[in-house]
PDB file of N, CA and C in Angstrom:
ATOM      1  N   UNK A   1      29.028  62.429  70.292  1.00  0.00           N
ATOM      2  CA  UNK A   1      29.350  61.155  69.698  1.00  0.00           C
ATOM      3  C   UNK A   1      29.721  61.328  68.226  1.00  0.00           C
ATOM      4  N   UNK A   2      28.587  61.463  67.434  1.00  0.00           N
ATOM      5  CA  UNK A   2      28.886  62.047  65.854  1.00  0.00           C
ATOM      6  C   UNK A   2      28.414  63.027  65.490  1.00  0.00           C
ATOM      7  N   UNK A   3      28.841  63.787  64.399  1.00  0.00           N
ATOM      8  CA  UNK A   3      28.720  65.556  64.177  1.00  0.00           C
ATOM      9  C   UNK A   3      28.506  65.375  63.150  1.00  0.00           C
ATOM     10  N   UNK A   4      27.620  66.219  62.370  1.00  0.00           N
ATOM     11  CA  UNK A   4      26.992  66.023  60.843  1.00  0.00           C
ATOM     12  C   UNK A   4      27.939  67.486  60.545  1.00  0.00           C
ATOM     13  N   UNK A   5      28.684  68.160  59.139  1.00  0.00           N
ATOM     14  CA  UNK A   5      28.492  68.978  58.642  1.00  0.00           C
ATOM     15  C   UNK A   5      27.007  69.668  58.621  1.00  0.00           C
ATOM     16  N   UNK A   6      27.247  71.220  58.062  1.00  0.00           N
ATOM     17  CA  UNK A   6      26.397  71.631  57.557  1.00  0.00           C
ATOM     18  C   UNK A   6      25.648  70.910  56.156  1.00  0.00           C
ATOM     19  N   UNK A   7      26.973  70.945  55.528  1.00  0.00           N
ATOM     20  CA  UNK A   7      26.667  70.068  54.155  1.00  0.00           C
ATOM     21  C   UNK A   7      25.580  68.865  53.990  1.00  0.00           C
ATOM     22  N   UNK A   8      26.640  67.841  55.115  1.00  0.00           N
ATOM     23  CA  UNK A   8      25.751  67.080  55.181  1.00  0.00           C
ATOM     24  C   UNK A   8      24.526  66.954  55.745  1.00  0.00           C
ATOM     25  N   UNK A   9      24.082  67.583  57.106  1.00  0.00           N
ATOM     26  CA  UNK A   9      22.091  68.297  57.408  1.00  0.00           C
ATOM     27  C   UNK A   9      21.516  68.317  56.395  1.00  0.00           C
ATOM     28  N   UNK A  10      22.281  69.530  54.988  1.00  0.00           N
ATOM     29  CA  UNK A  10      21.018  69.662  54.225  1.00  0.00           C
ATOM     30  C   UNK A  10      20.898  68.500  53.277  1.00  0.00           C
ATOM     31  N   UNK A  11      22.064  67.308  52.895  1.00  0.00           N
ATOM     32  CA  UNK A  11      22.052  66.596  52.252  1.00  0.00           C
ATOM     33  C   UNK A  11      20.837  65.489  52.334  1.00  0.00           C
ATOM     34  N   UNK A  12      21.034  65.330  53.929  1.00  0.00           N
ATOM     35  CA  UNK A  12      20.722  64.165  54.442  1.00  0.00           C
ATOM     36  C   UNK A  12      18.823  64.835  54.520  1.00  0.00           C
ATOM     37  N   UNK A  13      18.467  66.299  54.699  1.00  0.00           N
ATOM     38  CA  UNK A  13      17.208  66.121  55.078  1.00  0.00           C
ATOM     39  C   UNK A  13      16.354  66.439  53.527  1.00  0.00           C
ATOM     40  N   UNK A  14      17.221  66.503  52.336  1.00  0.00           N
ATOM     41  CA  UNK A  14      16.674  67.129  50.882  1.00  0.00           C
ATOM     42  C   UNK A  14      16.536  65.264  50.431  1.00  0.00           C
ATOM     43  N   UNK A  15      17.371  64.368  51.185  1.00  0.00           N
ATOM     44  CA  UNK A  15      16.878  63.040  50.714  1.00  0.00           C
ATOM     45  C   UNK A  15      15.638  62.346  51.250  1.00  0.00           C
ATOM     46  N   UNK A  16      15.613  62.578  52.480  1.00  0.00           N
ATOM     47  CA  UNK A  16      14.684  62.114  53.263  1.00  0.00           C
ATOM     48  C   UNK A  16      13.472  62.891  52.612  1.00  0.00           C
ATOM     49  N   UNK A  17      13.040  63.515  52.554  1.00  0.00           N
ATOM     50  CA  UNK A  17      12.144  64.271  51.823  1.00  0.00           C
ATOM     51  C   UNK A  17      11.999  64.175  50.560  1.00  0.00           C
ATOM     52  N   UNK A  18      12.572  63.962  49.909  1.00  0.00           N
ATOM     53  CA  UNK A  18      12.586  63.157  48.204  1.00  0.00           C
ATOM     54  C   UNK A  18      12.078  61.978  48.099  1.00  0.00           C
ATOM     55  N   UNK A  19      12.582  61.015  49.476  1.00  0.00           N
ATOM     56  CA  UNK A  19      11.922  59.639  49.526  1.00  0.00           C
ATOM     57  C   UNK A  19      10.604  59.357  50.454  1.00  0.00           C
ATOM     58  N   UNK A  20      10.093  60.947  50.083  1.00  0.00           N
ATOM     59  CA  UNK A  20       8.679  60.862  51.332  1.00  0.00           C
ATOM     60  C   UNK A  20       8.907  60.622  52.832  1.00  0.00           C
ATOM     61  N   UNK A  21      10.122  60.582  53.587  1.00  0.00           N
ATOM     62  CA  UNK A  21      10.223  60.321  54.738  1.00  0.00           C
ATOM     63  C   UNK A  21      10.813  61.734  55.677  1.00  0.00           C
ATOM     64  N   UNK A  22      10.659  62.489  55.528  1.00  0.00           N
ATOM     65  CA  UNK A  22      10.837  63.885  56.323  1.00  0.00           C
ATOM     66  C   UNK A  22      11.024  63.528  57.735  1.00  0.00           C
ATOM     67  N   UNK A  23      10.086  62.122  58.240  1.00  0.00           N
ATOM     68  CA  UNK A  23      10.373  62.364  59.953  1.00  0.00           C
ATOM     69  C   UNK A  23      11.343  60.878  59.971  1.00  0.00           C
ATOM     70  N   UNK A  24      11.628  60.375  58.726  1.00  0.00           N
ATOM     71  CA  UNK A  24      12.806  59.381  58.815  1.00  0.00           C
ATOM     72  C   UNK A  24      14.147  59.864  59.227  1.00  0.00           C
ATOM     73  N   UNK A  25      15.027  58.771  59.275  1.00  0.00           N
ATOM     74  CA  UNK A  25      16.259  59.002  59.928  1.00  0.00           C
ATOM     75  C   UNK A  25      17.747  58.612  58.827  1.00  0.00           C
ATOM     76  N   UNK A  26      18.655  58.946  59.288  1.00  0.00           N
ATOM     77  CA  UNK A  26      19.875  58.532  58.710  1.00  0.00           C
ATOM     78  C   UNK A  26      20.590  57.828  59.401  1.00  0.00           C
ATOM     79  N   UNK A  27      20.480  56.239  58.881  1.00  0.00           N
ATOM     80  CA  UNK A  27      21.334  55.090  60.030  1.00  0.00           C
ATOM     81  C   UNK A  27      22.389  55.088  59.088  1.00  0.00           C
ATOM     82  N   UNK A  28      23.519  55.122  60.302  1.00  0.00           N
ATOM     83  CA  UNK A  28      24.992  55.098  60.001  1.00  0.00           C
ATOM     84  C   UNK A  28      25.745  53.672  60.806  1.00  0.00           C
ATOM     85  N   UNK A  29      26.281  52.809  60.147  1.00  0.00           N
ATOM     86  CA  UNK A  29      26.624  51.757  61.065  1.00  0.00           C
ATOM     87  C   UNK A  29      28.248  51.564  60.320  1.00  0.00           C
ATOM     88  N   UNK A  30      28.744  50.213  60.858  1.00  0.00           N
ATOM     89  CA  UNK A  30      29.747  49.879  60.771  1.00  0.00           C
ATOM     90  C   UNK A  30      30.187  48.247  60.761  1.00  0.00           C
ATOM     91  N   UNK A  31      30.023  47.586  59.447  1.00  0.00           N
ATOM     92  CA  UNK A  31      30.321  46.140  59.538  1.00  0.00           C
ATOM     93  C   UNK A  31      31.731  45.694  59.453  1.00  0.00           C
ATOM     94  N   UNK A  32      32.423  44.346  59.446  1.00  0.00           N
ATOM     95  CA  UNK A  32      33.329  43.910  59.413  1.00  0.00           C
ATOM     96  C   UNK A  32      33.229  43.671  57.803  1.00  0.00           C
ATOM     97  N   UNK A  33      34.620  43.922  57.394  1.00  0.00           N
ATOM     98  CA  UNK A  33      34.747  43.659  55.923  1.00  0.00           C
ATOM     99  C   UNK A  33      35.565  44.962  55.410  1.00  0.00           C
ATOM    100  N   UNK A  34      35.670  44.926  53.880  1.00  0.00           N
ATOM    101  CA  UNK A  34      36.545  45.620  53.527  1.00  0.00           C
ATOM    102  C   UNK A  34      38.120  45.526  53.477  1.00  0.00           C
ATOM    103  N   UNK A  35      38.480  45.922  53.002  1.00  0.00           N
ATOM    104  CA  UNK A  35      39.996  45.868  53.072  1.00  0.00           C
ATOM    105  C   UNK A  35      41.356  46.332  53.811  1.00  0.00           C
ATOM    106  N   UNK A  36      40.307  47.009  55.076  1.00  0.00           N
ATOM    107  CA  UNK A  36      41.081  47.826  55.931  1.00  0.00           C
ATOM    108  C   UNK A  36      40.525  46.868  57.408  1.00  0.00           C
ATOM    109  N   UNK A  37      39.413  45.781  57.057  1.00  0.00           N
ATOM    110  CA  UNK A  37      38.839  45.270  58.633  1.00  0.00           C
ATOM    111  C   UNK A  37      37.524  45.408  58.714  1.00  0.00           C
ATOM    112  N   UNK A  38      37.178  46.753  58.666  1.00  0.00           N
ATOM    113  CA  UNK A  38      36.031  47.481  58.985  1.00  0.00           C
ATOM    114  C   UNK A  38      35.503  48.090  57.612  1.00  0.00           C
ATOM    115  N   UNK A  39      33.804  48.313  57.890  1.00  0.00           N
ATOM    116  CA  UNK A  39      33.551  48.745  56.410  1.00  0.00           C
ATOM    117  C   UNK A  39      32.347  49.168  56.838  1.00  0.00           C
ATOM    118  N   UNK A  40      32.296  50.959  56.497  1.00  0.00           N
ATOM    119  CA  UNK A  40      31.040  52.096  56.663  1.00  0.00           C
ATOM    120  C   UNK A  40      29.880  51.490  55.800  1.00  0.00           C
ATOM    121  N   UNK A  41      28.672  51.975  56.717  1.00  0.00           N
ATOM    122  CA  UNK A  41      27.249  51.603  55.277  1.00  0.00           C
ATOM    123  C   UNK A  41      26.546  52.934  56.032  1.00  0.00           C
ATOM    124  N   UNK A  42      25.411  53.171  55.271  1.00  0.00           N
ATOM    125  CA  UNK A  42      24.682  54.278  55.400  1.00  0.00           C
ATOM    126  C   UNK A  42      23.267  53.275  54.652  1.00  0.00           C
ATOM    127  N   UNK A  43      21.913  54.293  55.697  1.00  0.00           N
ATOM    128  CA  UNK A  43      21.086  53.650  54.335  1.00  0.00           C
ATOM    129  C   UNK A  43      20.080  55.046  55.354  1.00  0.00           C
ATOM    130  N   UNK A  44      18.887  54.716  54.799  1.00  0.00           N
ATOM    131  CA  UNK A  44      18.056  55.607  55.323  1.00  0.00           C
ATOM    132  C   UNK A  44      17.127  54.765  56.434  1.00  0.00           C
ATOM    133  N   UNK A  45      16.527  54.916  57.721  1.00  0.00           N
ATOM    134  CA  UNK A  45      15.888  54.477  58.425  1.00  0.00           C
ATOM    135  C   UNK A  45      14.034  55.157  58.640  1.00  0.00           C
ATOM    136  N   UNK A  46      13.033  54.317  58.604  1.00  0.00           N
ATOM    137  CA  UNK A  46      12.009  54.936  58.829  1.00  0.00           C
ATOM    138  C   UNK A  46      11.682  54.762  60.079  1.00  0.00           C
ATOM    139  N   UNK A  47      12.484  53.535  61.238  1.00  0.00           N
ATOM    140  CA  UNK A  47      12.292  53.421  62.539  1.00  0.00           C
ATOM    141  C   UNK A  47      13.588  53.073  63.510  1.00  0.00           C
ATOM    142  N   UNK A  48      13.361  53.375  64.369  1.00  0.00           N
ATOM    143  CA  UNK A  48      14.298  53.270  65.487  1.00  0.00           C
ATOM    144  C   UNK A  48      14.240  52.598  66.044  1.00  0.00           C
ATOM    145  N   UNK A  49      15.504  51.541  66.517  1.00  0.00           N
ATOM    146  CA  UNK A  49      15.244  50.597  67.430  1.00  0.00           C
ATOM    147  C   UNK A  49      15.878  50.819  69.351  1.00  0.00           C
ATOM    148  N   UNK A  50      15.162  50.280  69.256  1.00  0.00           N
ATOM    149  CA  UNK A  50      15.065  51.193  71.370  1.00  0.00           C
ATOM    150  C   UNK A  50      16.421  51.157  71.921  1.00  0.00           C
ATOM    151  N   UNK A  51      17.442  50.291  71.170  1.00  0.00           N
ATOM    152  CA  UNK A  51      18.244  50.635  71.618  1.00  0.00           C
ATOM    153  C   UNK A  51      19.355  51.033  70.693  1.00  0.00           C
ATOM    154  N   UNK A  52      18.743  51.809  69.907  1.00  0.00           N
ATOM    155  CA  UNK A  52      19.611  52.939  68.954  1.00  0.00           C
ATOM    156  C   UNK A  52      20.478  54.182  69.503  1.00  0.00           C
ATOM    157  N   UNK A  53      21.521  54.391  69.582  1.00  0.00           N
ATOM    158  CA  UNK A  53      21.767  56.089  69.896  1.00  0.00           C
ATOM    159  C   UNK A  53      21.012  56.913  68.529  1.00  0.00           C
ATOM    160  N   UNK A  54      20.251  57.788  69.107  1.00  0.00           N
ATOM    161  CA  UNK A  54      20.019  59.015  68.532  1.00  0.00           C
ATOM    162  C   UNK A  54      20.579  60.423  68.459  1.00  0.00           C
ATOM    163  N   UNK A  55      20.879  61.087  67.440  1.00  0.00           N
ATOM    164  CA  UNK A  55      21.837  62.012  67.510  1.00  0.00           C
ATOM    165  C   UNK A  55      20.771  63.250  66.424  1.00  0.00           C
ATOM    166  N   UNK A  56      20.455  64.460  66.491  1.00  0.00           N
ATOM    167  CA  UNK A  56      19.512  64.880  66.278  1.00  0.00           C
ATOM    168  C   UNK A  56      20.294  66.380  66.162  1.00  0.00           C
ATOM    169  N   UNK A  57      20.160  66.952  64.306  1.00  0.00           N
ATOM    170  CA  UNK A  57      21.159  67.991  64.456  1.00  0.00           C
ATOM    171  C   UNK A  57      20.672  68.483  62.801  1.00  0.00           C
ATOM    172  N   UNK A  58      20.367  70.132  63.290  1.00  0.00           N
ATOM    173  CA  UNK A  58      19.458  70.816  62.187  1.00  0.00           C
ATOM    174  C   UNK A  58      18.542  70.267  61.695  1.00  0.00           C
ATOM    175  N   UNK A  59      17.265  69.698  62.588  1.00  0.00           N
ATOM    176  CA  UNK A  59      16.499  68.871  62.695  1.00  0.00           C
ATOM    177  C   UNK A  59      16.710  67.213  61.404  1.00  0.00           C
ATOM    178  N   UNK A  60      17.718  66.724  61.752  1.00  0.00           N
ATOM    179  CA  UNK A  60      17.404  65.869  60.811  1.00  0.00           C
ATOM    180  C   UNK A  60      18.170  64.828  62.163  1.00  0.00           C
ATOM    181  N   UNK A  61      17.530  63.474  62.109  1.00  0.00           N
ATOM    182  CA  UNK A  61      17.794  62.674  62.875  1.00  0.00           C
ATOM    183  C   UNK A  61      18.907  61.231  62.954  1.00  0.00           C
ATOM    184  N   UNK A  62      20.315  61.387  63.045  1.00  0.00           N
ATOM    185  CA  UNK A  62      21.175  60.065  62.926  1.00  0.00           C
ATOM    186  C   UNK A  62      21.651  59.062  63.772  1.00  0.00           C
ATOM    187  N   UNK A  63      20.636  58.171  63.135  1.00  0.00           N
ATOM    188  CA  UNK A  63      20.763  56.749  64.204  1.00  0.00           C
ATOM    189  C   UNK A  63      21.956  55.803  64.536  1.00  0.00           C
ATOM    190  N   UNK A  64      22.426  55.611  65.215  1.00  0.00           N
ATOM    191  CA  UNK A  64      23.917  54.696  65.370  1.00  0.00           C
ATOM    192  C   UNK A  64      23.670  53.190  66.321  1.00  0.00           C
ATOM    193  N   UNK A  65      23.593  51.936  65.932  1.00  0.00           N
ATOM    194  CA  UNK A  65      23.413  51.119  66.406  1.00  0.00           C
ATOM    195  C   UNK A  65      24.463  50.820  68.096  1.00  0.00           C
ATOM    196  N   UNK A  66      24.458  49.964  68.927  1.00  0.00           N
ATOM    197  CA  UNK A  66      25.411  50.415  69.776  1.00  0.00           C
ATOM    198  C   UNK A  66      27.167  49.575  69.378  1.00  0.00           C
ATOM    199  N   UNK A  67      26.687  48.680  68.609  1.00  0.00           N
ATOM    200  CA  UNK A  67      28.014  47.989  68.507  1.00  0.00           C
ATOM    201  C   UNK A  67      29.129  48.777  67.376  1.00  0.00           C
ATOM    202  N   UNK A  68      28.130  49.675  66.642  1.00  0.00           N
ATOM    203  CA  UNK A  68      29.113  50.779  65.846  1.00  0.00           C
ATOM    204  C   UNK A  68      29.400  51.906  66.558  1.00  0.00           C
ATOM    205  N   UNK A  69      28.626  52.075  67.780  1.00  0.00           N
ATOM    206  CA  UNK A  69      28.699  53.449  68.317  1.00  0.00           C
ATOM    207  C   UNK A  69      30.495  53.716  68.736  1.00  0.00           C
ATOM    208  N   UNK A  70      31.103  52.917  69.351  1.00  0.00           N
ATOM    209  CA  UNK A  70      32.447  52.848  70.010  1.00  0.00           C
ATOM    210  C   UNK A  70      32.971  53.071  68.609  1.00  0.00           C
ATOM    211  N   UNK A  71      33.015  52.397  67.429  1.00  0.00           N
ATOM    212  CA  UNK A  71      34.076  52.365  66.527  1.00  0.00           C
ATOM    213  C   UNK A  71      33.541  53.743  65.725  1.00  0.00           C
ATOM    214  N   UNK A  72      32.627  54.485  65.671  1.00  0.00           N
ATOM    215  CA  UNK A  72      32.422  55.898  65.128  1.00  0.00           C
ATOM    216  C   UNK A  72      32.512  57.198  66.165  1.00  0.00           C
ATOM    217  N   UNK A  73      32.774  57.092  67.299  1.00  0.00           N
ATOM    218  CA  UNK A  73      33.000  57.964  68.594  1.00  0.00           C
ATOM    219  C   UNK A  73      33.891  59.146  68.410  1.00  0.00           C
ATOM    220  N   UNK A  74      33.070  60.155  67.944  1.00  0.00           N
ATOM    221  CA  UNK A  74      34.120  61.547  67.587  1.00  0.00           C
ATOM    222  C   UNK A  74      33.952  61.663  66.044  1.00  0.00           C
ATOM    223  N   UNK A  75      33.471  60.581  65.266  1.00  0.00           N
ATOM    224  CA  UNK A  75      33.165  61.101  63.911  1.00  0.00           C
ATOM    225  C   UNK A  75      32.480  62.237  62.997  1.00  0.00           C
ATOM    226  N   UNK A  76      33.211  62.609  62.072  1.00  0.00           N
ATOM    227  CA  UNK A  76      32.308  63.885  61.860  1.00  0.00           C
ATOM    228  C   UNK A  76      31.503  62.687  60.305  1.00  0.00           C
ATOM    229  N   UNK A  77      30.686  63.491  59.877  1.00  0.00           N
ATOM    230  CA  UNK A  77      29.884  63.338  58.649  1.00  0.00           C
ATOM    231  C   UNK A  77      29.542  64.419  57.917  1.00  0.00           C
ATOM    232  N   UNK A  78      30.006  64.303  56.540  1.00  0.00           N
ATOM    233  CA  UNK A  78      30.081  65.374  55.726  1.00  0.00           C
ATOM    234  C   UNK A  78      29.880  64.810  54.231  1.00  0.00           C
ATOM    235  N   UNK A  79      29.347  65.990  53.676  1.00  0.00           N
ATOM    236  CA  UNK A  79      28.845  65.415  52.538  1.00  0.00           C
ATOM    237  C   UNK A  79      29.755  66.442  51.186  1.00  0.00           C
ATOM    238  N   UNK A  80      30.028  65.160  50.020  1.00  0.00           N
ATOM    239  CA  UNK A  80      31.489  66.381  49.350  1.00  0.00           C
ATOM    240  C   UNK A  80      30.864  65.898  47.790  1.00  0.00           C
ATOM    241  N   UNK A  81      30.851  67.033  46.673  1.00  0.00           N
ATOM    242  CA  UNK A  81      30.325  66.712  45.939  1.00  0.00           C
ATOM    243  C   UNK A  81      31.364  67.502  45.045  1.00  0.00           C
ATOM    244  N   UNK A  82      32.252  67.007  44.037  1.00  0.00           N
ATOM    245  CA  UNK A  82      33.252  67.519  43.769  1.00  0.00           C
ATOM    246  C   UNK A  82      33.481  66.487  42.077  1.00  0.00           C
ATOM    247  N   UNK A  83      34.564  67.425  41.307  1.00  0.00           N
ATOM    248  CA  UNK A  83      34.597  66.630  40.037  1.00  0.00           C
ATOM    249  C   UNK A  83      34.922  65.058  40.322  1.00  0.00           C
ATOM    250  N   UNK A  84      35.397  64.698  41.179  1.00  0.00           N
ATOM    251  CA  UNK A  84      35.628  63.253  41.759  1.00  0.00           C
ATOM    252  C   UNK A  84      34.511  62.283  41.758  1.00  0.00           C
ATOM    253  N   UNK A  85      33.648  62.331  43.005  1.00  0.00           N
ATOM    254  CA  UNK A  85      32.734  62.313  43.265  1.00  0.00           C
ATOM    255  C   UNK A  85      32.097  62.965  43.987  1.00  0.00           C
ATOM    256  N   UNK A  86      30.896  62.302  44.556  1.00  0.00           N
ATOM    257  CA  UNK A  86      29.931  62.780  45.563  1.00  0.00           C
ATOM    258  C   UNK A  86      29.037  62.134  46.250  1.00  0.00           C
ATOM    259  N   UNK A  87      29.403  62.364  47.687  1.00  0.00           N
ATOM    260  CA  UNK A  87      28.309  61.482  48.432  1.00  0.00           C
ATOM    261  C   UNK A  87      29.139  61.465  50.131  1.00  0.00           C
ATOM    262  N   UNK A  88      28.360  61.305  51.241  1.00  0.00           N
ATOM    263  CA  UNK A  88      28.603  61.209  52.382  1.00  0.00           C
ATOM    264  C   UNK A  88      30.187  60.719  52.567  1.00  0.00           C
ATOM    265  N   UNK A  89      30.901  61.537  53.271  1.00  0.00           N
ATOM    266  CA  UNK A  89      32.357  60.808  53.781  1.00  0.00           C
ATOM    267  C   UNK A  89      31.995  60.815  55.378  1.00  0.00           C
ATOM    268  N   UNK A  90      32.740  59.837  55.878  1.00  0.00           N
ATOM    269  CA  UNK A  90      33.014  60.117  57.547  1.00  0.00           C
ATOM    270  C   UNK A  90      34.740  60.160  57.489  1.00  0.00           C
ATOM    271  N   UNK A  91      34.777  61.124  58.505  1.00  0.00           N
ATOM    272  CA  UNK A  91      36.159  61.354  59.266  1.00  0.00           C
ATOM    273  C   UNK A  91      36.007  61.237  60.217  1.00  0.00           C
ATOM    274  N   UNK A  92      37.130  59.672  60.765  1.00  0.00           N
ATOM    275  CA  UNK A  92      36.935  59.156  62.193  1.00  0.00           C
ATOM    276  C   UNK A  92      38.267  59.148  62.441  1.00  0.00           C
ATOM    277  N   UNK A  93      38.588  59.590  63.989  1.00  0.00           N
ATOM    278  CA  UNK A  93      39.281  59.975  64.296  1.00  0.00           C
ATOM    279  C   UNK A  93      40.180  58.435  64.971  1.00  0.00           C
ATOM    280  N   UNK A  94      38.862  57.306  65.232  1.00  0.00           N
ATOM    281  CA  UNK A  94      39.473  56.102  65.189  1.00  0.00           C
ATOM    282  C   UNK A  94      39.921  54.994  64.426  1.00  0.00           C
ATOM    283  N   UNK A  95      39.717  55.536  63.331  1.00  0.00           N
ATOM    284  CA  UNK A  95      40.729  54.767  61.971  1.00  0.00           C
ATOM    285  C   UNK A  95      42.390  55.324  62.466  1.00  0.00           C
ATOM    286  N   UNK A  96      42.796  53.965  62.255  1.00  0.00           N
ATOM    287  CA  UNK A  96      44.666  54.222  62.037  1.00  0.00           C
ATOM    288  C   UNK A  96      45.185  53.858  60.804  1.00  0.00           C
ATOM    289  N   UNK A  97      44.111  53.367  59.863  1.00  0.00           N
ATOM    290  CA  UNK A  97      44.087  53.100  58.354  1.00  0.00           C
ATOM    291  C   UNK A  97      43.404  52.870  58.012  1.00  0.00           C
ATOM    292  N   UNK A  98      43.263  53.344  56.315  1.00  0.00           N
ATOM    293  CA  UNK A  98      41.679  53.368  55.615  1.00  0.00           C
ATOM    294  C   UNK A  98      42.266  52.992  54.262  1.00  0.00           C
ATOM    295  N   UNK A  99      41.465  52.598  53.734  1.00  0.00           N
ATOM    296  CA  UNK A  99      41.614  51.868  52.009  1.00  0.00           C
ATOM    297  C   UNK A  99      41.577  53.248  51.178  1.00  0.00           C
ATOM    298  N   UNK A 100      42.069  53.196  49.936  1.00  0.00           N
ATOM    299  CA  UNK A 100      42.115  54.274  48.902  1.00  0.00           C
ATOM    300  C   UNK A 100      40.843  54.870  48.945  1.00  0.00           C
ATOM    301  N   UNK A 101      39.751  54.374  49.150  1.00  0.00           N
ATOM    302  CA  UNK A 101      38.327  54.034  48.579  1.00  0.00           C
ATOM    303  C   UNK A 101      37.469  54.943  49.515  1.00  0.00           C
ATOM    304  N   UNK A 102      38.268  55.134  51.158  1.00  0.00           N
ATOM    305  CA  UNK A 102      37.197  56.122  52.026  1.00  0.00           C
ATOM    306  C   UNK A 102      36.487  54.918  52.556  1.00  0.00           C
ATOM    307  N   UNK A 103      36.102  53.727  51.629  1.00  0.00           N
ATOM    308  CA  UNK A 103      34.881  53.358  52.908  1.00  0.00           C
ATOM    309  C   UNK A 103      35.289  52.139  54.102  1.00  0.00           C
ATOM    310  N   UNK A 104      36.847  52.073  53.885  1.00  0.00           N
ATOM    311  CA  UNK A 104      36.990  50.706  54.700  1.00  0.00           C
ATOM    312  C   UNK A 104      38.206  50.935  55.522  1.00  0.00           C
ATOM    313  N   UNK A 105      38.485  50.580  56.551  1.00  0.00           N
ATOM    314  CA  UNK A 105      38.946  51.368  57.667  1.00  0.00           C
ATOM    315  C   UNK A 105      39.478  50.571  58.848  1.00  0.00           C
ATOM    316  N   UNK A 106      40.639  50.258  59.643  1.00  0.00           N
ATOM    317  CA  UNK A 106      40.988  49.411  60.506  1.00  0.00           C
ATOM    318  C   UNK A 106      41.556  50.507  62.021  1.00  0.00           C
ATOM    319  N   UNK A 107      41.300  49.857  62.993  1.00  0.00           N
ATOM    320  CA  UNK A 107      41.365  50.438  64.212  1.00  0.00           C
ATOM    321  C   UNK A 107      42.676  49.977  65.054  1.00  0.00           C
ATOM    322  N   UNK A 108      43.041  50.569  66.255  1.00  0.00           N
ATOM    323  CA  UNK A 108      44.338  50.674  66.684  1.00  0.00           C
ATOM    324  C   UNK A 108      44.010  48.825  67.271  1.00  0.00           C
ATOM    325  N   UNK A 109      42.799  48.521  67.543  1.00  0.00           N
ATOM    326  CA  UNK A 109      42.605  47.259  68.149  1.00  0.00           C
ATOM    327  C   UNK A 109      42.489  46.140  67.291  1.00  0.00           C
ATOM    328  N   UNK A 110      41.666  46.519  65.680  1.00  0.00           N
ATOM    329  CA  UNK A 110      41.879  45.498  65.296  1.00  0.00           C
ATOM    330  C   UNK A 110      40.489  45.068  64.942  1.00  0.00           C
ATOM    331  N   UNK A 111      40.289  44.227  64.738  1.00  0.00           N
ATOM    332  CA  UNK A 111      38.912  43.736  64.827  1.00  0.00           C
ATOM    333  C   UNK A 111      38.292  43.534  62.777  1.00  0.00           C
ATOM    334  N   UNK A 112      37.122  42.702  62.779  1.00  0.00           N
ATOM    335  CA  UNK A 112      37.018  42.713  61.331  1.00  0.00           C
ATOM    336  C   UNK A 112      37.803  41.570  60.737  1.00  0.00           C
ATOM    337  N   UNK A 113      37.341  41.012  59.514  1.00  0.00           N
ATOM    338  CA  UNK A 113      38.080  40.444  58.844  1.00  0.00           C
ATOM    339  C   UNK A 113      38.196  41.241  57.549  1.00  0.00           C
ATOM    340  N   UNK A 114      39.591  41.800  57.238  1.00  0.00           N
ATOM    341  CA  UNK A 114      39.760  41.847  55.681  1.00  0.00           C
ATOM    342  C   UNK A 114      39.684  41.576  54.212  1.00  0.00           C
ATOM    343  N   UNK A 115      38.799  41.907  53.115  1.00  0.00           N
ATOM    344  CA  UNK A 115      38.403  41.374  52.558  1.00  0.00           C
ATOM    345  C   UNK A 115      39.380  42.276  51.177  1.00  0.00           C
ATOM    346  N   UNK A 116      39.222  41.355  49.993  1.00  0.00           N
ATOM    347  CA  UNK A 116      40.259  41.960  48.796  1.00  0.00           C
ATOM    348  C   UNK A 116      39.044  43.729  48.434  1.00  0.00           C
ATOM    349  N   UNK A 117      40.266  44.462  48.220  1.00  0.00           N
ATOM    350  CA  UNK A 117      39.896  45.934  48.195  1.00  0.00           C
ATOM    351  C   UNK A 117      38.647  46.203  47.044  1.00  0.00           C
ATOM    352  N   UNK A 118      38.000  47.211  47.200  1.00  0.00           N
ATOM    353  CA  UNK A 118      36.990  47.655  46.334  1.00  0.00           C
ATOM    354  C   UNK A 118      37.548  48.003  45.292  1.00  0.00           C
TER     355      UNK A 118
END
């Protein structure tokens, strides 16, 4: 379903552990909004809900709700820390357009309402 970098494993389990949560998780979802339709969030999770996909990789654990699961299907997650910036990107293979910005993103179907750009 979704593939973490290396990068991102150690990113994601040096945070969880900074914020005292080592057996916490990394929820990755997907709301409507943004300027492309669609718009990525990340936050950290300390529980799972039963009907979460779980995805579990160099022991660190990423949760995907099911109504984002279809629109992140084949995504990788990677973490890029560069004179630019730094911080988690996804590359989804079901974006057919994305905002300057990386985080907002529209699909071959559509869906989302568009909101003025970041």
């Amino acid at each position: 379903m979704i593939s973490m970098t290396e990068r991102a494993v150690a990113k994601a389990r040096e945070i969880l552990e900074q914020r005292g949560m080592p057996e916490g998780a990394l929820r990755v979802f997907v709301v409507g909004g943004g300027c492309s339709g669609f718009q990525y969030g990340m936050t950290l999770a300390r529980e799972i809900e039963d009907d979460d996909f779980v995805i579990e990789q160099g022991g660190v654990r990423l949760v995907v709700d099911p109504e984002s699961a279809s629109l992140l299907e084949g995504a990788e997650i990677d973490y890029v820390d560069d004179l630019m910036r730094a911080g988690f990107t996804i590359y989804n293979p079901n974006a057919v357009r994305t905002c300057a910005c990386g985080q907002s993103f529209a699909t071959a179907e559509g869906g989302g309402t568009p909101r003025p750009c970041c």
